[in-house]
Protein backbone atom coordinates (compact mmCIF):
# COMPACT_ATOMS: atom_id res chain seq x y z
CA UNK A 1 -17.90 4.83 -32.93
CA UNK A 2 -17.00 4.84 -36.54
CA UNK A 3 -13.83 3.54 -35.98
CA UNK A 4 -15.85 0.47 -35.16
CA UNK A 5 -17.81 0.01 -38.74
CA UNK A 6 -16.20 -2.35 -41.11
CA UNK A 7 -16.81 -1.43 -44.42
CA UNK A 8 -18.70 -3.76 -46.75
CA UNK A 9 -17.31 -5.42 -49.82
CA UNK A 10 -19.16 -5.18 -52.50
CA UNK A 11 -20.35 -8.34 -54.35
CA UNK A 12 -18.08 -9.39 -57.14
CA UNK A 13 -19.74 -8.52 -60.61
CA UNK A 14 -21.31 -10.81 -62.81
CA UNK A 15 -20.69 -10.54 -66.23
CA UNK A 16 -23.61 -10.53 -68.35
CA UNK A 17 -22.25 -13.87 -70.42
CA UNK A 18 -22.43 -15.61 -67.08
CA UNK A 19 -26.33 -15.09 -66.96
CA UNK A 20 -27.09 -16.54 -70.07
CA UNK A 21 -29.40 -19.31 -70.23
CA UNK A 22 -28.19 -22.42 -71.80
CA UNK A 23 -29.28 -22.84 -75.86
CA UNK A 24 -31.57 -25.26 -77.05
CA UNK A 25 -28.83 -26.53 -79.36
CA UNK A 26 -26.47 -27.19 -76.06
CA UNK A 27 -29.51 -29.25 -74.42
CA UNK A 28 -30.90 -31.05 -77.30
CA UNK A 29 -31.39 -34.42 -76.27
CA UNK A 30 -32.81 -32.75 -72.47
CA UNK A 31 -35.96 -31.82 -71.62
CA UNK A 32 -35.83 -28.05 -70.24
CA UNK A 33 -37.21 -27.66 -66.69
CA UNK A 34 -36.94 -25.06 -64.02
CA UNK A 35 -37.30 -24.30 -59.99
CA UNK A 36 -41.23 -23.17 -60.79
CA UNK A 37 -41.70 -26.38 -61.62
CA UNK A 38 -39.72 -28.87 -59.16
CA UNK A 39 -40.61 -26.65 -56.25
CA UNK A 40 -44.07 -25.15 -57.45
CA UNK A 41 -45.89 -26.82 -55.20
CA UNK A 42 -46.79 -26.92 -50.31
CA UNK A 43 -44.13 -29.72 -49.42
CA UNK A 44 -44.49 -29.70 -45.63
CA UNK A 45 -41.97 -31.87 -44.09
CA UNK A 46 -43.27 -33.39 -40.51
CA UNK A 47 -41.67 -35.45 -37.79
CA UNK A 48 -43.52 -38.64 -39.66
CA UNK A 49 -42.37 -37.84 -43.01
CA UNK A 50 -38.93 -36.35 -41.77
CA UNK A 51 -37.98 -39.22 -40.31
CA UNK A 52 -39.31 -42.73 -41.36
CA UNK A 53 -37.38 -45.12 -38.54
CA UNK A 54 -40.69 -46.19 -37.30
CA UNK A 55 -43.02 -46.26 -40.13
CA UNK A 56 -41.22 -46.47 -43.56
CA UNK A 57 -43.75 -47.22 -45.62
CA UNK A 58 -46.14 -44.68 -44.35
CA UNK A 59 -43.39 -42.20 -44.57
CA UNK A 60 -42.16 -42.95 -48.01
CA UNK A 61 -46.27 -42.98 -48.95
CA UNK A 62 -46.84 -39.84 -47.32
CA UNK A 63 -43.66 -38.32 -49.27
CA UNK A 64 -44.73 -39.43 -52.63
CA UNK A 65 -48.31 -38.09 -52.15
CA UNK A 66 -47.05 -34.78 -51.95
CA UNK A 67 -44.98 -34.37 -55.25
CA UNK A 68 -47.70 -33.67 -58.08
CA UNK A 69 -48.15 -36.43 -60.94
CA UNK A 70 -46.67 -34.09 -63.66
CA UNK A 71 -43.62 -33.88 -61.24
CA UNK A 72 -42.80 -37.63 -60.45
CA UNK A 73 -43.66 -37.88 -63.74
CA UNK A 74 -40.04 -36.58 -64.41
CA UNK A 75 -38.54 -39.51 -62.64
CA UNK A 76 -35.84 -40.93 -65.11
CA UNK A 77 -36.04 -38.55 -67.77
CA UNK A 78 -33.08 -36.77 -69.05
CA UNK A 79 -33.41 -33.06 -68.08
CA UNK A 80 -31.78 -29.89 -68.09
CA UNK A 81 -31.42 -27.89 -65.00
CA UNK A 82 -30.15 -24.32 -64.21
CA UNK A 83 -29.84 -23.36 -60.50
CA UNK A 84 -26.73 -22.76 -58.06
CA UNK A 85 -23.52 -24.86 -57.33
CA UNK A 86 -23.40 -25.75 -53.27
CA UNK A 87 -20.41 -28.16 -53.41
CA UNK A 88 -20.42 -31.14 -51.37
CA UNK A 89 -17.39 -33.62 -52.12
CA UNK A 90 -14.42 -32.31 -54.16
CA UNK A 91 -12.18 -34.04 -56.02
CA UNK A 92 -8.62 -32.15 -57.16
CA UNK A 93 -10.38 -29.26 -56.38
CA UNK A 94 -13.10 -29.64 -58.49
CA UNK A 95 -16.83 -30.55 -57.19
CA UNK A 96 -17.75 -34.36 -57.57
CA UNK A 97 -20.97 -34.32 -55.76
CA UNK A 98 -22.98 -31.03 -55.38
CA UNK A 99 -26.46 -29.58 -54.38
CA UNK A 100 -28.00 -27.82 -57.51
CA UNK A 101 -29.97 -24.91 -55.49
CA UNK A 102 -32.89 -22.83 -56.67
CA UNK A 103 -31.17 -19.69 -55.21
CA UNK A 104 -28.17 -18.78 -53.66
CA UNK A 105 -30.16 -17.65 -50.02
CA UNK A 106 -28.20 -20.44 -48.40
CA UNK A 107 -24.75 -19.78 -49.16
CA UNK A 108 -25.03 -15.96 -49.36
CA UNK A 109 -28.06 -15.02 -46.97
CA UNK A 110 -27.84 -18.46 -44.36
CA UNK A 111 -32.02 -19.02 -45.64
CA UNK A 112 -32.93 -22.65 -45.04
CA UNK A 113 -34.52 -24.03 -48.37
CA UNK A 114 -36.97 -25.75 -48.79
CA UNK A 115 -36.60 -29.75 -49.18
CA UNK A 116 -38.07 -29.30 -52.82
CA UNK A 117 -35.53 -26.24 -53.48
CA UNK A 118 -32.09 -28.36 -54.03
CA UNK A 119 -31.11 -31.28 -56.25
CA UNK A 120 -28.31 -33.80 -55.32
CA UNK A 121 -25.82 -34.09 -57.82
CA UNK A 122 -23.83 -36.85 -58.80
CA UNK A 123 -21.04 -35.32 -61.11
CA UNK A 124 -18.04 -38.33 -60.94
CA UNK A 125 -17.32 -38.13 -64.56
CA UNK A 126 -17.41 -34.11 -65.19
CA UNK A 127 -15.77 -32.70 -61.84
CA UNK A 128 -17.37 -29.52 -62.09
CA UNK A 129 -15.37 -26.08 -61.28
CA UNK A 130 -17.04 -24.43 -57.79
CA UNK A 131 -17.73 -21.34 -58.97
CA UNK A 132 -21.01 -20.56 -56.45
CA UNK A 133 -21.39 -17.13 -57.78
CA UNK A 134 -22.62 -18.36 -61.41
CA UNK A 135 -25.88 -20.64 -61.74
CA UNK A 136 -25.43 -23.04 -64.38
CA UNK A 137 -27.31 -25.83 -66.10
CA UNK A 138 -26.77 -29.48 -65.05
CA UNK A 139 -27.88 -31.87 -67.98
CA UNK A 140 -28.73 -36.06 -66.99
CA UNK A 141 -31.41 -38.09 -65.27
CA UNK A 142 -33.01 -36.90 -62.97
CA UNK A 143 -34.53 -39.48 -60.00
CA UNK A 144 -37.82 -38.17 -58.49
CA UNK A 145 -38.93 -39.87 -55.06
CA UNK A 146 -37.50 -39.74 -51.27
CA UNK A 147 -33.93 -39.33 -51.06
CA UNK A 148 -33.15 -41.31 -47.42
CA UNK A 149 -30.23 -41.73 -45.08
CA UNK A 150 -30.52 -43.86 -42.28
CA UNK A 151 -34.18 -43.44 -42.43
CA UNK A 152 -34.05 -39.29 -42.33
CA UNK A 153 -35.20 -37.47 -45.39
CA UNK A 154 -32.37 -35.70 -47.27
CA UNK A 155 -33.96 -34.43 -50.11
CA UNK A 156 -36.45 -35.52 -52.67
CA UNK A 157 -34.97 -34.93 -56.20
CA UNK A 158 -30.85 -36.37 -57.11
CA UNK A 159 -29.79 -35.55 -60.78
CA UNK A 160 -26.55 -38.29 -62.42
CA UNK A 161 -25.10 -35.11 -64.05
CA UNK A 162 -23.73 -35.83 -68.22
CA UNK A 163 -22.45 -32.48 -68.85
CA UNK A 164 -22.44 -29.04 -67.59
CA UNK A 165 -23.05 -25.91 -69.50
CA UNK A 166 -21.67 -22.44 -67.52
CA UNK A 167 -21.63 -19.58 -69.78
CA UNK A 168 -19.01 -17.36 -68.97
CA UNK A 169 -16.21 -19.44 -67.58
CA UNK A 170 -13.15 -19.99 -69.01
C-alpha cells in the first residue's frame, strides 16, 4: 500500500524580506488600507443581486446598500493595497490584469472567496511579475461600486494600479 503514497512537496520558503510590509515612505501619496477593512463587513450575494438582467436598478441599489459608507467612501481615492497576485491576462509573461486577493485559499486551497475578498486590477503600464507565492502592495485608485458583465456581478472593488511594491524580488 505504501508503494501507492506520493510524497508531499513541501511549500517553497518564503524569505522573511518577502513579508515585509510596504514603508510609509514607498506609499506616500496613498492612503494605507487593508482586507479588514474592504471585506469587514455580511456581503450576501443573491440571485437578485447576482444577476441584475431583469432589474438593474434594484440590483445595482441593493449592491450599494450593502458596502458601508466609510467603505464607498474610498471610491476614487488613491490607496495602497497588500494582498495576493491571481493573474488574469499576461502580457510577455508578465501580468497585465490581475485579481489582488485577501488570501491565497483560492489558488493554494481551491476556497471560493468572498465577492468582497478580491480586487480587479488594471496593471497596463507596470506588467507586474506573477509571483503568487509573495503578497504585495498595489498602489492607484481604487473604484468602489458593482463591477458588472453582461448584467452578472463580477466583483465589487477594481484598483488602476501606478506602481507595485514586492519586497523581496529581484
Amino acid at each position: 500500500d505504501s508503494d501507492f503514497i506520493k510524497p508531499q512537496m513541501a511549500p517553497r520558503p518564503v524569505p522573511a524580506e518577502a513579508l515585509e510590509e510596504a514603508t510609509d515612505a514607498q506609499i506616500s501619496g496613498y492612503q494605507r488600507v487593508g482586507f479588514d477593512r474592504l471585506a469587514g463587513f455580511p456581503f450576501e450575494v443573491t440571485d437578485a443581486l447576482a444577476d441584475a438582467t431583469r432589474d438593474p436598478q434594484g440590483a445595482s441599489a441593493a449592491t450599494r446598500r450593502q458596502i458601508p459608507p466609510a467603505v464607498l467612501a474610498l471610491d476614487g481615492a488613491k490607496t495602497a493595497i497588500r494582498g495576493f497576485l491571481i493573474p488574469l491576462r499576461m502580457e510577455d509573461g508578465r501580468a497585465v490584469e490581475f485579481l489582488l486577493m485577501r488570501d491565497q485559499n483560492l489558488c493554494c486551497f481551491g476556497k471560493v472567496p468572498n465577492l468582497h475578498e478580491w480586487i480587479s486590477v488594471s496593471a497596463q503600464r507596470l506588467a507586474v511579475k506573477p509571483d503568487m507565492d509573495r503578497p504585495i502592495t498595489v498602489l492607484g485608485t481604487l473604484h468602489v461600486g458593482e463591477q458588472r458583465e453582461n448584467g452578472y456581478l463580477v466583483g465589487i472593488y477594481r484598483l488602476d494600479a501606478e506602481k507595485v511594491i514586492a519586497p523581496g524580488w529581484r
